[in-house]
N, C-alpha and C. Protein backbone atom coordinates (compact mmCIF):
# COMPACT_ATOMS: atom_id res chain seq x y z
N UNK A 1 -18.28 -15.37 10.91
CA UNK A 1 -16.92 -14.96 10.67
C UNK A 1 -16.83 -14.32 9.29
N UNK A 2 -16.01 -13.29 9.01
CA UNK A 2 -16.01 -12.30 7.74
C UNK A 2 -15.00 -12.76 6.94
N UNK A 3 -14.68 -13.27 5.74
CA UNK A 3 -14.01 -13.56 5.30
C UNK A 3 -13.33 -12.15 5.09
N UNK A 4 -11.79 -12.64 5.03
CA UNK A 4 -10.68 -11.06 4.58
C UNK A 4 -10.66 -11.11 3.12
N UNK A 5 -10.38 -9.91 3.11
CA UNK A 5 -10.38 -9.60 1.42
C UNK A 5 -8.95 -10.18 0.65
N UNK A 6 -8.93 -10.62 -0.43
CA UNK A 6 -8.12 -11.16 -0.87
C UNK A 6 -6.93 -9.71 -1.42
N UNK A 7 -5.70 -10.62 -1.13
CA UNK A 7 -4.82 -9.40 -1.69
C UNK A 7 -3.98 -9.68 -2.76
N UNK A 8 -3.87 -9.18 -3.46
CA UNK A 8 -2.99 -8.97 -5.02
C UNK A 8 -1.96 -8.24 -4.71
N UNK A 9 -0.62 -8.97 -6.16
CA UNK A 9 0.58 -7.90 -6.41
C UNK A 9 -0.04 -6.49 -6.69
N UNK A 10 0.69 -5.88 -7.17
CA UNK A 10 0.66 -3.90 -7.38
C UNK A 10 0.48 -4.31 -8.56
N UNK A 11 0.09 -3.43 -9.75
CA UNK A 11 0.64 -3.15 -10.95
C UNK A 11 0.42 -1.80 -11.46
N UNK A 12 0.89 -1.50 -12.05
CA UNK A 12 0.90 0.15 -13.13
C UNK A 12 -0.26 0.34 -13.08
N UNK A 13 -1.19 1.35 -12.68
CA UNK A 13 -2.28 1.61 -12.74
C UNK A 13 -3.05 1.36 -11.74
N UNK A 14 -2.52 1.00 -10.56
CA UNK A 14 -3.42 0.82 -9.03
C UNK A 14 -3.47 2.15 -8.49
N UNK A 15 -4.56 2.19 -7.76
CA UNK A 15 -4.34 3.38 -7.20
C UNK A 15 -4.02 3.33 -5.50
N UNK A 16 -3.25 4.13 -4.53
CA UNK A 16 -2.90 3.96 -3.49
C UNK A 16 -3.59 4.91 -2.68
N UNK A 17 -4.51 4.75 -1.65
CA UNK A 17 -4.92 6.18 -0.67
C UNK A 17 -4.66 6.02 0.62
N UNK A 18 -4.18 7.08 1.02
CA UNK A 18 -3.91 7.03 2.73
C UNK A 18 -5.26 8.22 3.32
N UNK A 19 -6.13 7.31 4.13
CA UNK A 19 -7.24 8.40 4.46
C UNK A 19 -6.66 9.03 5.12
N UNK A 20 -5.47 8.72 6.18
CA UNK A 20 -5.25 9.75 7.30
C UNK A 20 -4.84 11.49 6.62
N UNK A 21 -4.10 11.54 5.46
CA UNK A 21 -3.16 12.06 5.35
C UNK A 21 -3.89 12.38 3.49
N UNK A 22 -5.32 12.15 3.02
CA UNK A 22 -5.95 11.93 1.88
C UNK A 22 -5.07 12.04 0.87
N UNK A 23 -3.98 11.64 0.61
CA UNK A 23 -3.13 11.72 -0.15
C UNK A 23 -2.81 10.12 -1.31
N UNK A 24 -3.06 10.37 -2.39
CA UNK A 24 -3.30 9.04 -3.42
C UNK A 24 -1.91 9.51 -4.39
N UNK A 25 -1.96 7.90 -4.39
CA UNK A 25 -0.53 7.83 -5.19
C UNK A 25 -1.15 6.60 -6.29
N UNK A 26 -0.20 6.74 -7.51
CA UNK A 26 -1.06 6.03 -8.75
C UNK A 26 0.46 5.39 -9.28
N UNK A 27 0.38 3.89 -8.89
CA UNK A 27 1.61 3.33 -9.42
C UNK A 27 1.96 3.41 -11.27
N UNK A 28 3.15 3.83 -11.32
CA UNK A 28 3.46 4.15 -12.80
C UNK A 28 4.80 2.97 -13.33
N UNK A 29 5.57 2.70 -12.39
CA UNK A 29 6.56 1.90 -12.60
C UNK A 29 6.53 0.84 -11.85
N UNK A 30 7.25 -0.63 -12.12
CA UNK A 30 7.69 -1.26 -11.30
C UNK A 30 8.91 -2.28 -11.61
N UNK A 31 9.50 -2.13 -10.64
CA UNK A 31 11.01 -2.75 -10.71
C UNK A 31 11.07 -4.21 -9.60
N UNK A 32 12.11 -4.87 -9.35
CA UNK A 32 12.76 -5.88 -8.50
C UNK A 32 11.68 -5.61 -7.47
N UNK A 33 12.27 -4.23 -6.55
CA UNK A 33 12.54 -3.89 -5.29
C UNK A 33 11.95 -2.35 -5.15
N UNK A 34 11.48 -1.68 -6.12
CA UNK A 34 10.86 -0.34 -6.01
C UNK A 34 9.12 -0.55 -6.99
N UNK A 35 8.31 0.50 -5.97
CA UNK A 35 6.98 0.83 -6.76
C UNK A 35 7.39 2.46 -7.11
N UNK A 36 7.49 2.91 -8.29
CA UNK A 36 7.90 4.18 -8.87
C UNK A 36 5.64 4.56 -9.07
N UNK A 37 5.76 6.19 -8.78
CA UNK A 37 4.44 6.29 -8.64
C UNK A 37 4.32 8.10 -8.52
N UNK A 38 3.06 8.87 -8.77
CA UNK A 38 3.01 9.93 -8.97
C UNK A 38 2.04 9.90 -7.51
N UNK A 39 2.45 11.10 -6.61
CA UNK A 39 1.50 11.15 -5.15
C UNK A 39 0.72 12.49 -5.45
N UNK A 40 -0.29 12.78 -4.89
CA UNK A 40 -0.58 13.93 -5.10
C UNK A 40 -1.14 13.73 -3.46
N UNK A 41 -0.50 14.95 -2.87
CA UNK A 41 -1.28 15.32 -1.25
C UNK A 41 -1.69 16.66 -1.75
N UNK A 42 -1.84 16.66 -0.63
CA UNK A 42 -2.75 18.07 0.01
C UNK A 42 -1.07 18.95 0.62
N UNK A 43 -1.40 20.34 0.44
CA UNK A 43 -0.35 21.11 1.35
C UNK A 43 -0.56 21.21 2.33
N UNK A 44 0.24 21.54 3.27
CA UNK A 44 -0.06 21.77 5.11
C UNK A 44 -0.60 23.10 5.53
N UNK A 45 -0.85 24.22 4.11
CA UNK A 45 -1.18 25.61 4.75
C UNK A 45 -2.53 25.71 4.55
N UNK A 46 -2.84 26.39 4.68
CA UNK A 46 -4.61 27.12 4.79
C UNK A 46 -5.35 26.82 3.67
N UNK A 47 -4.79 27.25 2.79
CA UNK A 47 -5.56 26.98 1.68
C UNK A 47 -5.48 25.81 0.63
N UNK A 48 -6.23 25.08 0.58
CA UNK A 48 -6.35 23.12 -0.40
C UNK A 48 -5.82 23.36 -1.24
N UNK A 49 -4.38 23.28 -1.95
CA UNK A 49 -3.81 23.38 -2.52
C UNK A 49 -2.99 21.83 -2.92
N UNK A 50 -3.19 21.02 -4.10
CA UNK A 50 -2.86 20.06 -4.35
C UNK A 50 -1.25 19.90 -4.62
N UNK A 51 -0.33 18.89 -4.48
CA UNK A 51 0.73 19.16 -5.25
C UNK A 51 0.60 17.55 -5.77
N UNK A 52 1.71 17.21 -7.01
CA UNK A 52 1.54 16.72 -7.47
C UNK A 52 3.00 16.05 -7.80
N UNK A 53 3.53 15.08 -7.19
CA UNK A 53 5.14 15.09 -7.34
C UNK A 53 5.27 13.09 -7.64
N UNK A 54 6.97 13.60 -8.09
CA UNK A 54 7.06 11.68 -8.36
C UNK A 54 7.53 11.43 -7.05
N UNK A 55 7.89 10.10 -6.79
CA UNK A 55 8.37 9.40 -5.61
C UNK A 55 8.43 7.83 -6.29
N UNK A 56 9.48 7.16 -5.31
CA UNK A 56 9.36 5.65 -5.62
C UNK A 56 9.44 5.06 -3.68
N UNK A 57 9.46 4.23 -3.74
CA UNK A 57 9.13 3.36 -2.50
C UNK A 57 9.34 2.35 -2.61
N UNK A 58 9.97 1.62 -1.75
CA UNK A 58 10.25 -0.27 -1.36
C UNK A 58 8.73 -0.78 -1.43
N UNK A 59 8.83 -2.03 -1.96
CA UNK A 59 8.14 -2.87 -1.94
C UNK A 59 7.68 -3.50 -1.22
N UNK A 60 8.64 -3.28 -0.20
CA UNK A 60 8.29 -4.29 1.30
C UNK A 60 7.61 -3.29 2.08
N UNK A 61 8.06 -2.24 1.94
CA UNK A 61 7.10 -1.10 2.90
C UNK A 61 5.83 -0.70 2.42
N UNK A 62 5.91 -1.00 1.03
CA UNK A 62 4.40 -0.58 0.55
C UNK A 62 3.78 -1.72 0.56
N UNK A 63 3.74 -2.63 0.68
CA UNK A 63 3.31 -4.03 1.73
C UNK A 63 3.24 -4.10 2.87
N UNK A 64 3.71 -3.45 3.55
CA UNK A 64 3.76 -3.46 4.74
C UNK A 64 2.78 -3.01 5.14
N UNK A 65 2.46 -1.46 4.69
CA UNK A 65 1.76 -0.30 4.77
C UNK A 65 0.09 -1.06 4.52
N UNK A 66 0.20 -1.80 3.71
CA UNK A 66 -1.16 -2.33 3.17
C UNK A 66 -1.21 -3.30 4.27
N UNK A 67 -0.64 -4.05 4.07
CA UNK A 67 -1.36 -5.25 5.28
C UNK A 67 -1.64 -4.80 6.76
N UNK A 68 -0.95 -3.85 7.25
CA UNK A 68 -1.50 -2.95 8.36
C UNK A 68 -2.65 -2.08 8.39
N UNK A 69 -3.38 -1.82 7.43
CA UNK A 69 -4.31 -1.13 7.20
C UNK A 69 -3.71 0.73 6.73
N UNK A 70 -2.98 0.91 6.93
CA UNK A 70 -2.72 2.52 6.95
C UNK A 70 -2.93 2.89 4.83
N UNK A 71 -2.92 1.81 4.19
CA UNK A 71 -2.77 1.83 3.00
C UNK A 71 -4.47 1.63 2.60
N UNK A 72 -5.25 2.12 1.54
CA UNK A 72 -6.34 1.03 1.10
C UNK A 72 -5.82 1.20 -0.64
N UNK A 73 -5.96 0.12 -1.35
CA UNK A 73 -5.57 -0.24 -2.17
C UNK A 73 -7.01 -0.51 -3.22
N UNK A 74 -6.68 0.84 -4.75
CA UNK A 74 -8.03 0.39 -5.51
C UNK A 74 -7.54 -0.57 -7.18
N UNK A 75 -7.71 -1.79 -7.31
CA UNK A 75 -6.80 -2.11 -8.42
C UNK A 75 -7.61 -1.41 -9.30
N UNK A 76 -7.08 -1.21 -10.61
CA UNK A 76 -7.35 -1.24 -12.14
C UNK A 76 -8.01 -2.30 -12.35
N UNK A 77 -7.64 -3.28 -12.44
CA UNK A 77 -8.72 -4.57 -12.87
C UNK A 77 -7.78 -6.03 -11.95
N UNK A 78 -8.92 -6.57 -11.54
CA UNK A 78 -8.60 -7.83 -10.75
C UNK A 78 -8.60 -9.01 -11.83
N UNK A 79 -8.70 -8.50 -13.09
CA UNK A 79 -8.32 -10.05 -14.69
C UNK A 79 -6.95 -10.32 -14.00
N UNK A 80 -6.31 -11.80 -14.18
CA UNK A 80 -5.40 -12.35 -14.42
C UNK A 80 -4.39 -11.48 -13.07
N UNK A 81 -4.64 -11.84 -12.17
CA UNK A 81 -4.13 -11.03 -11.35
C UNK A 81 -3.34 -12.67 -10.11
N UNK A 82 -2.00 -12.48 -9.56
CA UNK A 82 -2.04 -13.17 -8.86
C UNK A 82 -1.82 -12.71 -7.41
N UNK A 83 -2.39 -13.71 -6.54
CA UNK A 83 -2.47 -12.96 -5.34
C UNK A 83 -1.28 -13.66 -4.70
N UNK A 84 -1.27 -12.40 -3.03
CA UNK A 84 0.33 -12.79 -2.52
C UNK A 84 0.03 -12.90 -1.33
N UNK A 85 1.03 -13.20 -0.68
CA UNK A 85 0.86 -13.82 0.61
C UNK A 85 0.70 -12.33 1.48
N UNK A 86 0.45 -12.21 3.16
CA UNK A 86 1.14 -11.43 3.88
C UNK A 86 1.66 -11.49 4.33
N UNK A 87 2.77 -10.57 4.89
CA UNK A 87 4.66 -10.47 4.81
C UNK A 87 4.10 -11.33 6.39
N UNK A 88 5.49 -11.84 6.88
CA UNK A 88 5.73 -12.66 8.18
C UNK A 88 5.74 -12.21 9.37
N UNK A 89 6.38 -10.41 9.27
CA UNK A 89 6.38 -9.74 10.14
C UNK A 89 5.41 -9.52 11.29
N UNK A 90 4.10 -10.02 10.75
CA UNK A 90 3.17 -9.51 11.65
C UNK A 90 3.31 -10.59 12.44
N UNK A 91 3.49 -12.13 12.21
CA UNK A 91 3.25 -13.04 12.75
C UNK A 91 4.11 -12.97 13.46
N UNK A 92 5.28 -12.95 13.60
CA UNK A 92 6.36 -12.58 14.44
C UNK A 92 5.86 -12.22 16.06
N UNK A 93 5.24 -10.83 15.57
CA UNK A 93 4.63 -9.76 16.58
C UNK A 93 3.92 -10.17 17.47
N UNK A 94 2.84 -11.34 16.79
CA UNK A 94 1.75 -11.74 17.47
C UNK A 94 2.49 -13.17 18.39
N UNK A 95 3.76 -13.64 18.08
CA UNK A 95 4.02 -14.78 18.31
C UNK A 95 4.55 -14.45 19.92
N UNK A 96 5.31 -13.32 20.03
CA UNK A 96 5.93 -12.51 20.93
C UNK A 96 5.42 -12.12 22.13
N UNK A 97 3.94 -12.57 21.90
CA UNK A 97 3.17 -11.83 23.22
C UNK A 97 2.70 -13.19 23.94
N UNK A 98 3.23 -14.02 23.78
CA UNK A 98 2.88 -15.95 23.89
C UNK A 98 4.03 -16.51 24.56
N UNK A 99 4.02 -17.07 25.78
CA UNK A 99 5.02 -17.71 26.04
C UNK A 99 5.49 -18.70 25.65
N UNK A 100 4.84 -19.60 25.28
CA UNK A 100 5.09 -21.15 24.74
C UNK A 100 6.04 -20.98 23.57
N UNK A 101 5.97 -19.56 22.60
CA UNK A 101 6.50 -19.24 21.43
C UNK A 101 7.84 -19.35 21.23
């Protein structure tokens, strides 16, 4: 059996990649309820053309995003770092397909 990789909060300086879509985002802020962060994708036309823009995002979705896999997550440094649970939602999902549930 493979042990799962352990997961950590965000902090300023993580980096975020979506392979589908190779587009990395580099957290710069963080608040309550938002990850504030600079994305850089790719354009949709012919030629690889980077752009480079701000954005912020819920917390719960950029959790979300990670514990589903669509996210891979590179920290800055794993020092003094505490780790977090994964959100409930999934369990929910899985509970749903069970009758006894």
């Amino acid at each position: 059996m493979q042990k799962e990789k352990d997961k950590y909060h965000l902090r300023v300086g993580d980096l975020l990649h979506n392979s589908k879509s190779t587009a990395l985002g580099l957290v710069t802020k963080t608040t309550r309820h938002y990850f504030y962060f600079y994305l850089m994708s790719r354009s949709t036309e012919d030629n690889p053309e980077f752009m480079v823009t701000e954005d912020k995002a819920s917390k719960q979705k950029v959790y979300e995003s990670i514990d589903s896999g669509l996210l891979e997550v590179y920290y800055g440094t794993k020092k003094r770092r505490k780790r977090r649970k994964t959100f409930y939602q999934d369990f929910r999902i899985e509970c749903e397909d069970f009758q006894t549930c």
